[in-house]
PDB file of N, CA and C in Angstrom:
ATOM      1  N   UNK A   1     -14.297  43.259 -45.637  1.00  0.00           N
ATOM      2  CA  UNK A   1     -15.144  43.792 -44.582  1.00  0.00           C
ATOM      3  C   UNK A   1     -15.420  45.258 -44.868  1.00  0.00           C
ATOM      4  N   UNK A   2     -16.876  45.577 -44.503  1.00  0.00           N
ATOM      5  CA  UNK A   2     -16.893  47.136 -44.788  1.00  0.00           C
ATOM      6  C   UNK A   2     -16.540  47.525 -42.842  1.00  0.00           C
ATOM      7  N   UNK A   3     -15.877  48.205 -43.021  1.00  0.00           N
ATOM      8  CA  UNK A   3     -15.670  49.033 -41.366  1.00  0.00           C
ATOM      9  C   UNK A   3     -16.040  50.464 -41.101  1.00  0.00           C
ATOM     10  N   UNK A   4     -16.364  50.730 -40.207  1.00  0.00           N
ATOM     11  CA  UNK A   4     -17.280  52.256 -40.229  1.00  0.00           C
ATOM     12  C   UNK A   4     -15.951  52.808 -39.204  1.00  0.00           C
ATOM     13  N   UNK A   5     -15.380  53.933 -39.868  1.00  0.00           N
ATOM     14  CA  UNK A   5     -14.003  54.316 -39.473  1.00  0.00           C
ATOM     15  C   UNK A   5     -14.185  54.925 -38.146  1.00  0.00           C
ATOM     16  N   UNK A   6     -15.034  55.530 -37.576  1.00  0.00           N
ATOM     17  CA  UNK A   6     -14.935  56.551 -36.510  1.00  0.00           C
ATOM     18  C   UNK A   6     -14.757  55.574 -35.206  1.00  0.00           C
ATOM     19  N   UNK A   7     -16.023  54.414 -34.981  1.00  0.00           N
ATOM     20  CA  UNK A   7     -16.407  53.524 -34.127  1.00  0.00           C
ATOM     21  C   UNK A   7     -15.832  52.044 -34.277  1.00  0.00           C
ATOM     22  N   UNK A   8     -15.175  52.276 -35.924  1.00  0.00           N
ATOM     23  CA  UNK A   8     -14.908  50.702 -36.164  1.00  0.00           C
ATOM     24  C   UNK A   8     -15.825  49.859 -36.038  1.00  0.00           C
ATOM     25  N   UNK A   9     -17.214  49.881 -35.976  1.00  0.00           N
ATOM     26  CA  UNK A   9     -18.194  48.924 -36.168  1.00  0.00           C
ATOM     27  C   UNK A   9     -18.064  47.976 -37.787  1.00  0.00           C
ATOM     28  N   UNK A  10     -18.296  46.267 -37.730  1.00  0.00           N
ATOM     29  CA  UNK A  10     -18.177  45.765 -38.861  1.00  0.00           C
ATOM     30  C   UNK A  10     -20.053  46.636 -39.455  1.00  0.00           C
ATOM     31  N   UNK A  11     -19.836  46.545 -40.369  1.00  0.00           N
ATOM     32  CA  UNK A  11     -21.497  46.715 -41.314  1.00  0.00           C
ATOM     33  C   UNK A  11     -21.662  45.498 -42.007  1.00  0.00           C
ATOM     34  N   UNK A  12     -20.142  44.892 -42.271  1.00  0.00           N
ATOM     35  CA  UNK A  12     -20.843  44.016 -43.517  1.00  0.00           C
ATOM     36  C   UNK A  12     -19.152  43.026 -43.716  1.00  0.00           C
ATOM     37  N   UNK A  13     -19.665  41.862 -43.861  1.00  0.00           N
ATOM     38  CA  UNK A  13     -18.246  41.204 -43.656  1.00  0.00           C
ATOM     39  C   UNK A  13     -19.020  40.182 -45.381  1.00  0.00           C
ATOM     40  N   UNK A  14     -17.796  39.385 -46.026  1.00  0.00           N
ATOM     41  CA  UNK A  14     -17.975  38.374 -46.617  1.00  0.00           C
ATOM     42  C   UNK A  14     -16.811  37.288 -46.459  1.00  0.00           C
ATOM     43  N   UNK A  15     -17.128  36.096 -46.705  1.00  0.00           N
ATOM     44  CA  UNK A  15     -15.994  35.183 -46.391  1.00  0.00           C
ATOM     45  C   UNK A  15     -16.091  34.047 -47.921  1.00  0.00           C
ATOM     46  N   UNK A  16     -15.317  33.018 -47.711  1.00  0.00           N
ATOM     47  CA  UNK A  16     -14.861  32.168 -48.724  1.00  0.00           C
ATOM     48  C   UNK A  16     -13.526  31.613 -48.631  1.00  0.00           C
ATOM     49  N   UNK A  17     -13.301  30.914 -49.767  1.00  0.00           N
ATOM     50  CA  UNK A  17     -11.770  30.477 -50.142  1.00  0.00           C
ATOM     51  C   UNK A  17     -10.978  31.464 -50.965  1.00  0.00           C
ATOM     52  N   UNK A  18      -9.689  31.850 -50.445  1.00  0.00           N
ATOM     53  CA  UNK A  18      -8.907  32.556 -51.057  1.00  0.00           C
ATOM     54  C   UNK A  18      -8.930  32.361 -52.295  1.00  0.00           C
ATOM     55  N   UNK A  19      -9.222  31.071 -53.362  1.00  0.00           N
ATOM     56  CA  UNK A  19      -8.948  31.294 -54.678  1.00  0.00           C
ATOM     57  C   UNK A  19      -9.997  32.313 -55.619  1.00  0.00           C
ATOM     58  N   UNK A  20     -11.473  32.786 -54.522  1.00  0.00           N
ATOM     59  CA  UNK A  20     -12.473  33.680 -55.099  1.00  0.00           C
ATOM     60  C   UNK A  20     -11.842  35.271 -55.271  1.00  0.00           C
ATOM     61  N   UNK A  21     -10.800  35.748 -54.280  1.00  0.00           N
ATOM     62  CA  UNK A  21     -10.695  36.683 -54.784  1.00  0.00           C
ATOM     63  C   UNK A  21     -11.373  38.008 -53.832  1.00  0.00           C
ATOM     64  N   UNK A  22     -10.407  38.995 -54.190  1.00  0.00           N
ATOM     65  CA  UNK A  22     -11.009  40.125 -53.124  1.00  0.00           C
ATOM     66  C   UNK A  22     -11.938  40.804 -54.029  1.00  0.00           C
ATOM     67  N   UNK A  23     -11.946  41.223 -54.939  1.00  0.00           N
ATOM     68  CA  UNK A  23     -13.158  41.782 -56.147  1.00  0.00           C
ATOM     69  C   UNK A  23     -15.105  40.916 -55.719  1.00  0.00           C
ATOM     70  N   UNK A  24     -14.525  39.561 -55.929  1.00  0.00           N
ATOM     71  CA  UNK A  24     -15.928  38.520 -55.536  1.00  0.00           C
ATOM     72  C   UNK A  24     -16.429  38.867 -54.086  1.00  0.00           C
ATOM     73  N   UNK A  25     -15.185  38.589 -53.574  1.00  0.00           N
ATOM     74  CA  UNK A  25     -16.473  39.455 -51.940  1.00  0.00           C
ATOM     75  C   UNK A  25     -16.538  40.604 -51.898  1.00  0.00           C
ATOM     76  N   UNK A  26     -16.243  41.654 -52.584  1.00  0.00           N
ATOM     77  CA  UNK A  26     -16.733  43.042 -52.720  1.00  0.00           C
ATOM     78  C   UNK A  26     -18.098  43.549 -53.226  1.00  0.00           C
ATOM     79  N   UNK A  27     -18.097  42.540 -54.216  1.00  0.00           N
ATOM     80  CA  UNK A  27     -18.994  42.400 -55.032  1.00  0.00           C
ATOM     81  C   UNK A  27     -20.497  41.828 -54.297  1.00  0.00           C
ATOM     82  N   UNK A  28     -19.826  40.586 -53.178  1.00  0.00           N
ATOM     83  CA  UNK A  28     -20.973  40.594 -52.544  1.00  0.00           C
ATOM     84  C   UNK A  28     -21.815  41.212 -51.391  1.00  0.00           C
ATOM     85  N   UNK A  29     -21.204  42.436 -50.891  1.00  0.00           N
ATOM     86  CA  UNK A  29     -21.052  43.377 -50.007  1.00  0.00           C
ATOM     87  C   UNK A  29     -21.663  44.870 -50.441  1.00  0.00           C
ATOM     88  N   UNK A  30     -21.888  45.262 -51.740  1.00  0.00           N
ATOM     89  CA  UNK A  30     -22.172  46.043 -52.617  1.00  0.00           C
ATOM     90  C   UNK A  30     -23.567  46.711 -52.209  1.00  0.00           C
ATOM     91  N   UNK A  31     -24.451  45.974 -51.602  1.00  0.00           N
ATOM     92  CA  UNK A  31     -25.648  46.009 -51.416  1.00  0.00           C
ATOM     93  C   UNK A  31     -25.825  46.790 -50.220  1.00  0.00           C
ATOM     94  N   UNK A  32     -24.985  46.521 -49.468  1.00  0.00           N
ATOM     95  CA  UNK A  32     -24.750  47.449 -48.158  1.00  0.00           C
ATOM     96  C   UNK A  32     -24.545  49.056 -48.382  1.00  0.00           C
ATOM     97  N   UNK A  33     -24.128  48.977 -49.428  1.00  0.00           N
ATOM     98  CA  UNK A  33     -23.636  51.032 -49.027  1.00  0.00           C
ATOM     99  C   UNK A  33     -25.025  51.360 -49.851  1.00  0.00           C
ATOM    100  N   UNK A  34     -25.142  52.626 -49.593  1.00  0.00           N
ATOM    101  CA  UNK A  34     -26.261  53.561 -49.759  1.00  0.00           C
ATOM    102  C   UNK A  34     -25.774  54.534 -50.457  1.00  0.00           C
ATOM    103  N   UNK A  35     -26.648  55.722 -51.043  1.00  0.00           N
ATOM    104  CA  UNK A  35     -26.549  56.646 -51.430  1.00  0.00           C
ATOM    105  C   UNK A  35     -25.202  57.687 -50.879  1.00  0.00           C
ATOM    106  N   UNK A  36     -24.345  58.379 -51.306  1.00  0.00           N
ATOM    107  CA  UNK A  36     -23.881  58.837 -50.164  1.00  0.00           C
ATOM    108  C   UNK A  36     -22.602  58.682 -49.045  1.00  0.00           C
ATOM    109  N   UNK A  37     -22.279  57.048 -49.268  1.00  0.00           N
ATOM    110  CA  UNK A  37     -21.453  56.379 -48.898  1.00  0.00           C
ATOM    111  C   UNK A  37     -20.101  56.759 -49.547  1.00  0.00           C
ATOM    112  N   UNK A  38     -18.714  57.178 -48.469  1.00  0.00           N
ATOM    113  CA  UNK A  38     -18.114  57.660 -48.812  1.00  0.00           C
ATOM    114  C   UNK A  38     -17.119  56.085 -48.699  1.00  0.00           C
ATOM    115  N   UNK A  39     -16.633  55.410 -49.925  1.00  0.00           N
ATOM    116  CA  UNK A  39     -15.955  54.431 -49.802  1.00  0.00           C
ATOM    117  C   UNK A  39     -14.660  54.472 -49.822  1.00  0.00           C
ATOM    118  N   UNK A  40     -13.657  53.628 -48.828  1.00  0.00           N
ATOM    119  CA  UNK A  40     -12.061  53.990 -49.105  1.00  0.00           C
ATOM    120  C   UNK A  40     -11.702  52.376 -49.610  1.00  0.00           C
ATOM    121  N   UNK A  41     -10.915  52.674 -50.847  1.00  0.00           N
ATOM    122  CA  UNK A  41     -10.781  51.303 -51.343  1.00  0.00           C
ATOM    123  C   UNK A  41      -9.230  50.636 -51.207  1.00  0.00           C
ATOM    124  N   UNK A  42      -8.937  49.454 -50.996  1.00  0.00           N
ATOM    125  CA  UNK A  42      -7.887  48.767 -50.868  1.00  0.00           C
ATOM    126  C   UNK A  42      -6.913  49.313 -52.105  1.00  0.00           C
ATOM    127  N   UNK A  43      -5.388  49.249 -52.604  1.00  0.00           N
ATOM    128  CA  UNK A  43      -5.248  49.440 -54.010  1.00  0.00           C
ATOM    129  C   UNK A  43      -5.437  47.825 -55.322  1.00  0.00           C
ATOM    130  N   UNK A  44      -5.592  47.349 -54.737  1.00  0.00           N
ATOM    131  CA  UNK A  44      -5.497  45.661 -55.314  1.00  0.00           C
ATOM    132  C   UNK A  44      -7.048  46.411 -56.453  1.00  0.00           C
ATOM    133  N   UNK A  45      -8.054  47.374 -55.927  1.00  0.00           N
ATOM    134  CA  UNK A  45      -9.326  47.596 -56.747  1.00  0.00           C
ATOM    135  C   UNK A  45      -9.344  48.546 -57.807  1.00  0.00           C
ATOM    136  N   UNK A  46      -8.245  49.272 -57.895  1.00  0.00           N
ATOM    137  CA  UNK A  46      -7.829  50.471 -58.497  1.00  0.00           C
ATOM    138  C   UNK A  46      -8.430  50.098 -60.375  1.00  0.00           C
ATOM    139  N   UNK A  47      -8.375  48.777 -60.734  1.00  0.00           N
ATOM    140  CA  UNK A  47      -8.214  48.418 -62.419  1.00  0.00           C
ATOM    141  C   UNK A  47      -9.521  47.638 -62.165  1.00  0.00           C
ATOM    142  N   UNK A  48     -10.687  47.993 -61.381  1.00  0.00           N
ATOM    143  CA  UNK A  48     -11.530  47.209 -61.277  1.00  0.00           C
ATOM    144  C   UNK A  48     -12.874  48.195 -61.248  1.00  0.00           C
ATOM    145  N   UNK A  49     -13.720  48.044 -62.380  1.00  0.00           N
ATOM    146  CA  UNK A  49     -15.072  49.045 -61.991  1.00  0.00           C
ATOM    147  C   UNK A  49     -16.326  48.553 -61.023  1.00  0.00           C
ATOM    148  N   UNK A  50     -16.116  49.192 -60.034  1.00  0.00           N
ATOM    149  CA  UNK A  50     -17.428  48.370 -58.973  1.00  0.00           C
ATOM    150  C   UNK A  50     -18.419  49.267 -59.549  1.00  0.00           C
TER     151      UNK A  50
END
């Protein structure tokens, strides 16, 4: 889920079966941030280039 920290509003959620993986719904969520977007990432993404 992307969450907008101040208000906690969702922006952008993805779902599936656990065997896809947290990288695959990140990936499909990507489209949502903009220029500018200050992202805070889980550590599970740390060895992963988005």
């Amino acid at each position: 889920m992307l969450i907008e920290c101040g208000t906690r509003a969702v922006l952008a959620a993805a779902f599936g079966p656990g065997t896809a993986g947290e990288t695959t719904y990140a990936e499909r969520m990507l489209d949502r941030l903009t220029s500018g977007t200050l992202v805070l990432l889980d550590t599970g993404f740390d060895g992963y280039s988005l």
